[in-house]
PDB file of N, CA and C in Angstrom:
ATOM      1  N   UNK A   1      13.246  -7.950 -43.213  1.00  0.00           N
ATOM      2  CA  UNK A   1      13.947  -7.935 -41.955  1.00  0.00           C
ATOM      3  C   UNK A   1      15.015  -9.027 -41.987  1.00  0.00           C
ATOM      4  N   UNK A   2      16.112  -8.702 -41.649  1.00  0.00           N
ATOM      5  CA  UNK A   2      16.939  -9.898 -41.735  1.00  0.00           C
ATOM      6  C   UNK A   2      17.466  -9.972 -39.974  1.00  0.00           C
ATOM      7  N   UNK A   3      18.032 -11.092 -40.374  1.00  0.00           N
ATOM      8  CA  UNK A   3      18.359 -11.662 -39.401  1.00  0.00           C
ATOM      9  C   UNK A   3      18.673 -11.408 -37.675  1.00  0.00           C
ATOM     10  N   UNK A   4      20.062 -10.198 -38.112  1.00  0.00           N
ATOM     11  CA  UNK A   4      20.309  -9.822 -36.845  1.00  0.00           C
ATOM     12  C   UNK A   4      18.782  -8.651 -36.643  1.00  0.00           C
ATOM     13  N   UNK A   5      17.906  -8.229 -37.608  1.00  0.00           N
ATOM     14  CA  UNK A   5      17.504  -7.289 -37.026  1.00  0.00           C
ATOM     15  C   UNK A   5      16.517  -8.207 -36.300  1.00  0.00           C
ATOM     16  N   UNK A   6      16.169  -9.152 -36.569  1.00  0.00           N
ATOM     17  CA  UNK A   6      14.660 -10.190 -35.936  1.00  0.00           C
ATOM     18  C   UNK A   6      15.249 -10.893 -34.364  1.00  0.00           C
ATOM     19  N   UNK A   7      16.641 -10.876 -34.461  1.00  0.00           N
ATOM     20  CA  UNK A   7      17.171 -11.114 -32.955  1.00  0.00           C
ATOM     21  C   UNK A   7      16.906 -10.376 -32.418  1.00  0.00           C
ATOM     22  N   UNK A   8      17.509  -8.983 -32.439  1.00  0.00           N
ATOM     23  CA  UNK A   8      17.038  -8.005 -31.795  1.00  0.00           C
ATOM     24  C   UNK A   8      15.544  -7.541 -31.575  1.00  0.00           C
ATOM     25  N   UNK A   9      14.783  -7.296 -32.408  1.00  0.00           N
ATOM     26  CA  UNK A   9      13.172  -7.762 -32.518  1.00  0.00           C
ATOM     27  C   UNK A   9      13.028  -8.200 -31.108  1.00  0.00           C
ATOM     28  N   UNK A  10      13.346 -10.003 -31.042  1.00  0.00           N
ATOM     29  CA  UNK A  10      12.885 -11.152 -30.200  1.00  0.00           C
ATOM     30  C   UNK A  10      13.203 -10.437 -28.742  1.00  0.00           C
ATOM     31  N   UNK A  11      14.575  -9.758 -28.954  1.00  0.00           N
ATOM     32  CA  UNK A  11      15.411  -9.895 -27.348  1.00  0.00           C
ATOM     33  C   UNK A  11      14.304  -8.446 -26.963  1.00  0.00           C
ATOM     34  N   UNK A  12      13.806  -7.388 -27.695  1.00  0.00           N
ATOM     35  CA  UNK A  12      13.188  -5.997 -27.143  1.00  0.00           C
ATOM     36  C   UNK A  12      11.608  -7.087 -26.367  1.00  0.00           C
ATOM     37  N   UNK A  13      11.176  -7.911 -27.622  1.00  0.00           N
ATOM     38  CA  UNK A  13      10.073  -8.221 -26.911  1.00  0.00           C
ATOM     39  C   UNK A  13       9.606  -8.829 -25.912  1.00  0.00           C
ATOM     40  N   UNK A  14      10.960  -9.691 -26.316  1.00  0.00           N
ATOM     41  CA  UNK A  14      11.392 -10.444 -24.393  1.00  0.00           C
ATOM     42  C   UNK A  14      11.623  -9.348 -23.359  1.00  0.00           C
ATOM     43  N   UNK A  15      12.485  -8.448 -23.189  1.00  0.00           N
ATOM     44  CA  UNK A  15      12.207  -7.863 -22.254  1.00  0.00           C
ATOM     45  C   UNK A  15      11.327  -6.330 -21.901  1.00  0.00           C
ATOM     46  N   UNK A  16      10.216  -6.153 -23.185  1.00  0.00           N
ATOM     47  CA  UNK A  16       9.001  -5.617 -22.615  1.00  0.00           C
ATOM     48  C   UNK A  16       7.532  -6.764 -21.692  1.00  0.00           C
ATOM     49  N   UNK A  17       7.706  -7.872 -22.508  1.00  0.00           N
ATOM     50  CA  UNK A  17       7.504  -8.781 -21.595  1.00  0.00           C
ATOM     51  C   UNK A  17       7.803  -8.760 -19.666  1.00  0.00           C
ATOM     52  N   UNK A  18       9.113  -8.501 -19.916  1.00  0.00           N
ATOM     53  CA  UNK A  18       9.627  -8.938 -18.110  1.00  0.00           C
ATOM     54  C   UNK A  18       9.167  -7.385 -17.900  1.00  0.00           C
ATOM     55  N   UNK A  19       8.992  -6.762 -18.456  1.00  0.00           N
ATOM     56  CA  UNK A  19       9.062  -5.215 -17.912  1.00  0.00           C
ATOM     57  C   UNK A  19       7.610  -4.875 -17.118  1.00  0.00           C
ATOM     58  N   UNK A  20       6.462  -5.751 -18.754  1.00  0.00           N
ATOM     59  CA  UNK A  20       5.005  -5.504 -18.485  1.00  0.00           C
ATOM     60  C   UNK A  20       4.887  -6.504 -17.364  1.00  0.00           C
ATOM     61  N   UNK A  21       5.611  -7.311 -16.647  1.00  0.00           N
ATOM     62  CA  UNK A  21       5.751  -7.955 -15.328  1.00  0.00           C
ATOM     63  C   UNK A  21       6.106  -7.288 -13.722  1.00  0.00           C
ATOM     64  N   UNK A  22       7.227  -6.975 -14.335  1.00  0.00           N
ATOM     65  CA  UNK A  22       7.186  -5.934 -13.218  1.00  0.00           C
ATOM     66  C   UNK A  22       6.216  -4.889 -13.006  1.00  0.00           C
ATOM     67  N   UNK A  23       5.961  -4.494 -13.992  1.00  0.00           N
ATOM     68  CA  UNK A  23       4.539  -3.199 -13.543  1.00  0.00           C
ATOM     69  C   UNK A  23       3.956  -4.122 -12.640  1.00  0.00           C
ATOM     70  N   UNK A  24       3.210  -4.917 -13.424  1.00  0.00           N
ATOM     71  CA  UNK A  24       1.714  -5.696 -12.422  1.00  0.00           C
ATOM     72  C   UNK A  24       2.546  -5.838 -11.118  1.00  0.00           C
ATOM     73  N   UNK A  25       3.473  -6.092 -11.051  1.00  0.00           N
ATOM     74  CA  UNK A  25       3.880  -6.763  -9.513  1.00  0.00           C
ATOM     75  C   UNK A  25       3.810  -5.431  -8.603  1.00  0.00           C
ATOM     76  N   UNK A  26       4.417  -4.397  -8.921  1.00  0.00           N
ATOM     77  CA  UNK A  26       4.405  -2.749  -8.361  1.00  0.00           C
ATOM     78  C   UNK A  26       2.847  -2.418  -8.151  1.00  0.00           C
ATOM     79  N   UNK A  27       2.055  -2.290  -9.234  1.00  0.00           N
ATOM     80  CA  UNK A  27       0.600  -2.061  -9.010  1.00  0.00           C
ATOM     81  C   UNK A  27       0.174  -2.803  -7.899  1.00  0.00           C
ATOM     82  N   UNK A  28       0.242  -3.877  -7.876  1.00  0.00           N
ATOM     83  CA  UNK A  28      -0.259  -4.574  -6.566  1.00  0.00           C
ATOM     84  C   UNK A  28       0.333  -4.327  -5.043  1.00  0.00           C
ATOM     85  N   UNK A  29       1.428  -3.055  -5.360  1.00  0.00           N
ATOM     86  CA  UNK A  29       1.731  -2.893  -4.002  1.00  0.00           C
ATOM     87  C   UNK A  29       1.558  -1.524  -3.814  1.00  0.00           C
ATOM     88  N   UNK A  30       0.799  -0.697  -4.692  1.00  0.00           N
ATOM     89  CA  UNK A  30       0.808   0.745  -4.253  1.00  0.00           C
ATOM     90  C   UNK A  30      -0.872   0.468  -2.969  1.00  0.00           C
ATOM     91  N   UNK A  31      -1.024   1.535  -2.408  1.00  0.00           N
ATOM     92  CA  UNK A  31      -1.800   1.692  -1.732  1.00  0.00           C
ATOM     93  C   UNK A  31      -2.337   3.225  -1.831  1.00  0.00           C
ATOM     94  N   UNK A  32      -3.844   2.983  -1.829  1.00  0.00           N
ATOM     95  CA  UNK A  32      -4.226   4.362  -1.957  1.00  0.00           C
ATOM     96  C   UNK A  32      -5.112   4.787  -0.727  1.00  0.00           C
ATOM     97  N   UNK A  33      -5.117   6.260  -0.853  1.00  0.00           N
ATOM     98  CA  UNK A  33      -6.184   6.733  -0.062  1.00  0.00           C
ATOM     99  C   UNK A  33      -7.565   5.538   0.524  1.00  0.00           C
ATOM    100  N   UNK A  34      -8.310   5.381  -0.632  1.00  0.00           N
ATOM    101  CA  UNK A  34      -9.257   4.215   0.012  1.00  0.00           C
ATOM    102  C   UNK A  34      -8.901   2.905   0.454  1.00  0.00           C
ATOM    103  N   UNK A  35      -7.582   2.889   0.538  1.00  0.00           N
ATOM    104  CA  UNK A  35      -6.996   1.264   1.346  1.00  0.00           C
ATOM    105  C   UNK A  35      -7.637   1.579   3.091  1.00  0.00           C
ATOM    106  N   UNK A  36      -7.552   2.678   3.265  1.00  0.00           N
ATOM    107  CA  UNK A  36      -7.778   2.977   5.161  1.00  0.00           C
ATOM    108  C   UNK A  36      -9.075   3.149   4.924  1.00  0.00           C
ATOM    109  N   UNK A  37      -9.195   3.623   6.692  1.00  0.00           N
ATOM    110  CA  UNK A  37     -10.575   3.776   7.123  1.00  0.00           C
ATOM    111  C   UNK A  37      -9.793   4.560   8.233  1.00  0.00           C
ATOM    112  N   UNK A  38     -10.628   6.113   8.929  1.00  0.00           N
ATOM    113  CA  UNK A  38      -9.745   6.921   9.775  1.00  0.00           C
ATOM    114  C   UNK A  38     -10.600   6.378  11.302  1.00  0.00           C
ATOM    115  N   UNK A  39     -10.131   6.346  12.176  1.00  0.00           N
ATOM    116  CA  UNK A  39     -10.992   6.494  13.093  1.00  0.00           C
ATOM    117  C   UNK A  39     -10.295   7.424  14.669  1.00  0.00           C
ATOM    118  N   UNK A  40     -10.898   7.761  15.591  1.00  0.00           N
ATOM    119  CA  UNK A  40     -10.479   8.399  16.381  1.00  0.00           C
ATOM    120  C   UNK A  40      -9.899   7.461  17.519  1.00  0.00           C
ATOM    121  N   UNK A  41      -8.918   7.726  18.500  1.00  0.00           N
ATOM    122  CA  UNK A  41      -8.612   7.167  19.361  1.00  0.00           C
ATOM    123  C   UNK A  41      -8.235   7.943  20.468  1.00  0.00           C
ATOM    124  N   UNK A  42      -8.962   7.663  22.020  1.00  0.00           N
ATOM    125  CA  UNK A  42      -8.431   8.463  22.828  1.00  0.00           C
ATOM    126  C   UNK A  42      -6.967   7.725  23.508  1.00  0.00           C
ATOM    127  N   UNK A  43      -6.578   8.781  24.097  1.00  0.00           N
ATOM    128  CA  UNK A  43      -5.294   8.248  24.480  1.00  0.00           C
ATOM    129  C   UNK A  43      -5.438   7.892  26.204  1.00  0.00           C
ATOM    130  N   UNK A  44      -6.390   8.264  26.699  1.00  0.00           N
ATOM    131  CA  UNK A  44      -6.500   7.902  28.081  1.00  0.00           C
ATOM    132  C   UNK A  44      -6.908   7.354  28.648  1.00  0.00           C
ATOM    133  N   UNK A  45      -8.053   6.753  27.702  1.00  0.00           N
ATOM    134  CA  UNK A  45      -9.358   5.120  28.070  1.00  0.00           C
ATOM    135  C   UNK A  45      -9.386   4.335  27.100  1.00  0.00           C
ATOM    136  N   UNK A  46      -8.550   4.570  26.057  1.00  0.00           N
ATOM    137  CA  UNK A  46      -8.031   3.434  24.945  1.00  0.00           C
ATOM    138  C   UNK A  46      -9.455   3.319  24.515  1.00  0.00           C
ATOM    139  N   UNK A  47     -10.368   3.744  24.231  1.00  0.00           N
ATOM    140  CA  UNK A  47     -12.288   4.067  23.301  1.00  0.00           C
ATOM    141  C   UNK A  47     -11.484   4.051  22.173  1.00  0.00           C
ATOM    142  N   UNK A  48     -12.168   3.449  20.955  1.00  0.00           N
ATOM    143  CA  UNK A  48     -12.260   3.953  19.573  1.00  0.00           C
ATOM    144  C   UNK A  48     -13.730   4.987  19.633  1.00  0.00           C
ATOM    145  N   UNK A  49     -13.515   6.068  19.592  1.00  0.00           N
ATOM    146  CA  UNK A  49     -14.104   6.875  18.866  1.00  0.00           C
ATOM    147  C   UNK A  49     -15.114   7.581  19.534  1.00  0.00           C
ATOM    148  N   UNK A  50     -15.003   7.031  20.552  1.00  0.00           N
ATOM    149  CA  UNK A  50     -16.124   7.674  21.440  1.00  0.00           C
ATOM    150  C   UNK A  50     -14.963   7.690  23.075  1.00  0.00           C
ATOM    151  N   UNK A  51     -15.061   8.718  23.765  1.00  0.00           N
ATOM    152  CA  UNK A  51     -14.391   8.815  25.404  1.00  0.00           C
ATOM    153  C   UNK A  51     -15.931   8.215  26.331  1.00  0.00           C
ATOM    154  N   UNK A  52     -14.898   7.596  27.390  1.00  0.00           N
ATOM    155  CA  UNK A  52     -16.244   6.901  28.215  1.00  0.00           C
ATOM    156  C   UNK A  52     -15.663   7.402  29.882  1.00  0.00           C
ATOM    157  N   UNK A  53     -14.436   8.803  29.482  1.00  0.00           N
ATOM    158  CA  UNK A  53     -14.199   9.183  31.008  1.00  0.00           C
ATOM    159  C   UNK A  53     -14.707  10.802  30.626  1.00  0.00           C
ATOM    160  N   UNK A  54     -15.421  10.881  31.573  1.00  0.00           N
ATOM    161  CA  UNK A  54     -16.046  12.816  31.638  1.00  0.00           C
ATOM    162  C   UNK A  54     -14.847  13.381  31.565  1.00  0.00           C
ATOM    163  N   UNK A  55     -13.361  13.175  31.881  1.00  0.00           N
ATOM    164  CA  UNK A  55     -12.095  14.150  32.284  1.00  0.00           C
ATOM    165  C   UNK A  55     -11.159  14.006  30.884  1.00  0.00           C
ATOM    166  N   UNK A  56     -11.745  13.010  29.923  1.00  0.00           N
ATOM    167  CA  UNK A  56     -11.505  13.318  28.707  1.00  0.00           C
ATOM    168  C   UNK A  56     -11.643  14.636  27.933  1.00  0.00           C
ATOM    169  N   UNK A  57     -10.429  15.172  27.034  1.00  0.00           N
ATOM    170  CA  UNK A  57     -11.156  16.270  26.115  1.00  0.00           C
ATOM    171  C   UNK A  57     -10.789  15.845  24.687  1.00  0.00           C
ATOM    172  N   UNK A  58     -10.833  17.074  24.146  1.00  0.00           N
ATOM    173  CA  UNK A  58     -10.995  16.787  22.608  1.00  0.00           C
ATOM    174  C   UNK A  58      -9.079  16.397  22.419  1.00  0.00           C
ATOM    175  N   UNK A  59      -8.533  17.304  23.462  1.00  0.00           N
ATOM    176  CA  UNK A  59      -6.743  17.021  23.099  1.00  0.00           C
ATOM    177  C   UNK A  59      -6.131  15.615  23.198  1.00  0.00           C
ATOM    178  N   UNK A  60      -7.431  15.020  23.939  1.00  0.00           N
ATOM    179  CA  UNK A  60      -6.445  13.527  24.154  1.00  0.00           C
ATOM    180  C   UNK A  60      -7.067  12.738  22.853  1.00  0.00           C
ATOM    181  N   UNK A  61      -7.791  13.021  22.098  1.00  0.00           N
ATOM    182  CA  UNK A  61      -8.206  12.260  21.045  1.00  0.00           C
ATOM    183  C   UNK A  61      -7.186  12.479  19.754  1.00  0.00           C
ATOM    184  N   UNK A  62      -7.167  11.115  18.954  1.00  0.00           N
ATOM    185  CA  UNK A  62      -5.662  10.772  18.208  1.00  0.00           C
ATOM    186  C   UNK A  62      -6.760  10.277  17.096  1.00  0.00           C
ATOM    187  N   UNK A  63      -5.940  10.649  15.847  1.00  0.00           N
ATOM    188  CA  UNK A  63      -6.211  10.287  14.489  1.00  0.00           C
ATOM    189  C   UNK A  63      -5.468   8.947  14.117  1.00  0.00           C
ATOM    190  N   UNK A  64      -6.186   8.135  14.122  1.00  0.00           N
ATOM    191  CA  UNK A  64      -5.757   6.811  13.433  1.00  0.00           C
ATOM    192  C   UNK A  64      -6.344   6.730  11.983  1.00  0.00           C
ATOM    193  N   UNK A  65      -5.650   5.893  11.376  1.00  0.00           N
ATOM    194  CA  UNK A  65      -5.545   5.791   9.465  1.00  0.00           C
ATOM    195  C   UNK A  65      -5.497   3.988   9.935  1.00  0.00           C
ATOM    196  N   UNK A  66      -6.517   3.676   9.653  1.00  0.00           N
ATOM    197  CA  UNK A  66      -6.051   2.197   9.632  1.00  0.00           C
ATOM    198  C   UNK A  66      -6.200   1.495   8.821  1.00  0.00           C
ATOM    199  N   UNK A  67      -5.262  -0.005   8.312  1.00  0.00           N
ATOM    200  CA  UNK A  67      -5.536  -0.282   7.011  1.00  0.00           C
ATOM    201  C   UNK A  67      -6.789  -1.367   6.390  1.00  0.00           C
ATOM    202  N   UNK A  68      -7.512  -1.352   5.657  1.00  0.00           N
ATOM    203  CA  UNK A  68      -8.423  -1.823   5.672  1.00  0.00           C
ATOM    204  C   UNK A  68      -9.030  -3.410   5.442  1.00  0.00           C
ATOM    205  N   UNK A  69      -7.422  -3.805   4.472  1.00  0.00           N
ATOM    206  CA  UNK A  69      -7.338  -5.400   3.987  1.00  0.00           C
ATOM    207  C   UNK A  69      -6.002  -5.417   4.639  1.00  0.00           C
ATOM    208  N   UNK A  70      -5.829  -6.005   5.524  1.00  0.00           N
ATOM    209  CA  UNK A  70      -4.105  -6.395   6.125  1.00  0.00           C
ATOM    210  C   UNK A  70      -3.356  -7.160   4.593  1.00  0.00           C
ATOM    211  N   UNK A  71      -4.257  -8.150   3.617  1.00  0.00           N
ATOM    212  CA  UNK A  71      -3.164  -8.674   2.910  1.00  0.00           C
ATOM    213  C   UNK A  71      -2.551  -7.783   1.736  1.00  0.00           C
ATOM    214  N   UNK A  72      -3.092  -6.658   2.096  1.00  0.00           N
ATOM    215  CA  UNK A  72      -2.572  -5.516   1.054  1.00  0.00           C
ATOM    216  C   UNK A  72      -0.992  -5.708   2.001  1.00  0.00           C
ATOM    217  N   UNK A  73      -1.065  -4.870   3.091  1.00  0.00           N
ATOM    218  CA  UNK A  73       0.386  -4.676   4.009  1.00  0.00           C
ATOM    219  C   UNK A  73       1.394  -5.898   3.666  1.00  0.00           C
ATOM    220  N   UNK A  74       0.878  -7.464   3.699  1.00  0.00           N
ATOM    221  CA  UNK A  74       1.878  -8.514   3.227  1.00  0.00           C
ATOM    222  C   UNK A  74       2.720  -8.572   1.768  1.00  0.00           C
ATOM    223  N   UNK A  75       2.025  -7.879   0.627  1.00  0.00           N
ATOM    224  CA  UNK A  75       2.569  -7.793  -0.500  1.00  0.00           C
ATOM    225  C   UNK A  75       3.420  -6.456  -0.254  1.00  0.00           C
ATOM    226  N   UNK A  76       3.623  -5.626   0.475  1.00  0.00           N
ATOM    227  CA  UNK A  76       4.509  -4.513   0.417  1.00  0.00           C
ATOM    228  C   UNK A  76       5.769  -5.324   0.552  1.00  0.00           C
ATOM    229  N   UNK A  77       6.726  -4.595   0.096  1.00  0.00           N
ATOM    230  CA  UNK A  77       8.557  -4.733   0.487  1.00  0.00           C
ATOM    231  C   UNK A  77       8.471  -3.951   1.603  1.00  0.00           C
ATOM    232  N   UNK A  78       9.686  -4.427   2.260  1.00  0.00           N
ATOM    233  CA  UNK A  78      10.579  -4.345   3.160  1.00  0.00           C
ATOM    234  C   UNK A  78      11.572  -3.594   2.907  1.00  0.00           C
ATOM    235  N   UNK A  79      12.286  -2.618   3.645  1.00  0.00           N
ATOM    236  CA  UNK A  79      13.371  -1.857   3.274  1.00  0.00           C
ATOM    237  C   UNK A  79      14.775  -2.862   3.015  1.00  0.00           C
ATOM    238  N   UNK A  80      14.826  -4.130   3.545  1.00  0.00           N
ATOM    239  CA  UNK A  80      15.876  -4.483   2.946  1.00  0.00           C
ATOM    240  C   UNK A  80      15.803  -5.406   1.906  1.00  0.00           C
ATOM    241  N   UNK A  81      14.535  -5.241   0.958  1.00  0.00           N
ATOM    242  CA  UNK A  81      14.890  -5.253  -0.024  1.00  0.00           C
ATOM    243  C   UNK A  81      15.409  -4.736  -1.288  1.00  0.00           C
TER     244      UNK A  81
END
């Protein structure tokens, strides 16, 4: 191997290096299915999951996805980034 080819060598491995960096940083911000927990919410007596007014029905009840570790949500970006 000579010379210029071992520069080049150095500079690919340097930046699979920064590359295998960026992955980890991305992995730590995807979120999956098991990040939530679903629960029900009515919309007219503010109950999780249970109604505590008889004039409740099944239409006023709302699907919530909620997240399960908030410091997952802090490592996400922001759209202006």
């Amino acid at each position: 191997m000579n010379i210029t080819e071992l520069i080049k060598f150095d500079k690919l491995k340097e930046e699979n290096e920064l590359l295998k960096n960026e992955i980890t940083e991305l992995k730590q911000q995807i979120l999956y299915k098991e990040d939530f927990y679903f629960q029900l919410f009515c919309i007219n007596c503010e109950k999780v999951d249970e109604c505590i007014l008889s004039n409740c029905s099944k239409n006023t009840l709302r699907k919530n996805y909620v997240l399960s570790d908030s410091s997952k949500y802090d490592k996400l970006p922001s759209k202006e980034d």
